[in-house]
Protein backbone atom coordinates (compact mmCIF):
# COMPACT_ATOMS: atom_id res chain seq x y z
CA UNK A 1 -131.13 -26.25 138.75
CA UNK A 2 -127.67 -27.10 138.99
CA UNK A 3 -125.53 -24.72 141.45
CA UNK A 4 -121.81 -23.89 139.79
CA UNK A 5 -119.27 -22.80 141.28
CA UNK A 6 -115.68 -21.46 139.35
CA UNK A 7 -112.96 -23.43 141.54
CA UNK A 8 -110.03 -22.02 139.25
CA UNK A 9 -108.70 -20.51 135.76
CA UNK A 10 -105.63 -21.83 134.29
CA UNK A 11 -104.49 -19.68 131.62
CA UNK A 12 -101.81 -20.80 129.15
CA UNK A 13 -99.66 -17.92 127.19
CA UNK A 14 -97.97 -18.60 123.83
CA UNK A 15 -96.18 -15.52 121.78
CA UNK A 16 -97.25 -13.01 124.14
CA UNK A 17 -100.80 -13.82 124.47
CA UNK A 18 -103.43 -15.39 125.39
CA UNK A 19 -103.14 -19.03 123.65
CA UNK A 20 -106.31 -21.04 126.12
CA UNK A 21 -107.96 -21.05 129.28
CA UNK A 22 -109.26 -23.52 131.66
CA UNK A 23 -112.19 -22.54 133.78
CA UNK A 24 -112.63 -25.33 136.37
CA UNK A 25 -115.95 -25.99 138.06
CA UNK A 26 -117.69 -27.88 140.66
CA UNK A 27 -121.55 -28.47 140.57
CA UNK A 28 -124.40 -29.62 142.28
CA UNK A 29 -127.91 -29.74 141.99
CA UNK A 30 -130.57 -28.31 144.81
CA UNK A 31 -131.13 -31.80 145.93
CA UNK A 32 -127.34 -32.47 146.26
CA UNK A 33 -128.27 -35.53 144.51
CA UNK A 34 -126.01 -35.03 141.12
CA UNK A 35 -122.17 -33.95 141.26
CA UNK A 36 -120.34 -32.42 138.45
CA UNK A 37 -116.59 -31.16 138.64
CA UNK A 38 -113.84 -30.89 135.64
CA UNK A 39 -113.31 -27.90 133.22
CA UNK A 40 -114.03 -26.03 130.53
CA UNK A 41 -111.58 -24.99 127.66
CA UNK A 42 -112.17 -21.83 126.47
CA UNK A 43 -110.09 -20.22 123.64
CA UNK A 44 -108.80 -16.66 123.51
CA UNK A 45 -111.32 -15.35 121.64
CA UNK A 46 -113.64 -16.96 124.00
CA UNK A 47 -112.09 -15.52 126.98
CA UNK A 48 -111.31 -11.99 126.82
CA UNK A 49 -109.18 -11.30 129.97
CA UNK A 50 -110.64 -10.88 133.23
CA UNK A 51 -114.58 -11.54 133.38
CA UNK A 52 -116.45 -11.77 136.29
CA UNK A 53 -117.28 -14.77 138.05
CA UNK A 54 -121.20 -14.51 136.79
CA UNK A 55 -119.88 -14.33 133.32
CA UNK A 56 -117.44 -17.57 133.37
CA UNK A 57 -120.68 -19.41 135.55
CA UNK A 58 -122.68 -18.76 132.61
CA UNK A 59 -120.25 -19.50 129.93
CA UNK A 60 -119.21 -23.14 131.65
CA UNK A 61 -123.34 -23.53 132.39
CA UNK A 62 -124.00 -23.42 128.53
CA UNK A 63 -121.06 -25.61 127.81
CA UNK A 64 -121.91 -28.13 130.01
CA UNK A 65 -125.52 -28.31 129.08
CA UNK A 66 -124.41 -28.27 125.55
CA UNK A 67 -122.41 -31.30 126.29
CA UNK A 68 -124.87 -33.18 128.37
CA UNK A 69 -127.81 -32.79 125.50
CA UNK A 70 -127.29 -34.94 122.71
């Protein structure tokens, strides 16, 4: 299973709001064998101000999965 960890959000503002966000990652699996880092764009609906770590882990987990499988 591949260990994720958030690094950073970048969040961009247009007209008062929320216009994207960034979550960055790093992850590894248990082995240590496989590295992953970069980031996930989320859009505002997608990020709703302040979520907890577990939640953005989650969200960039299914992203990146949904990337990796064809």
């Amino acid at each position: 299973m591949l260990e994720i960890q958030i690094t950073a959000t970048n969040i961009r503002y247009a007209d008062g709001g929320v216009s994207s966000v960034n979550v960055q990652f790093q992850s590894k699996d248990s082995e240590g064998t496989i590295n992953l880092s970069g980031y996930i764009p989320l859009s505002s609906e997608e990020y709703l101000g302040n979520e907890a770590l577990s939640a953005l882990t989650e969200v960039a987990r299914t992203k990146i999965i949904n990337r990796l499988q064809p």
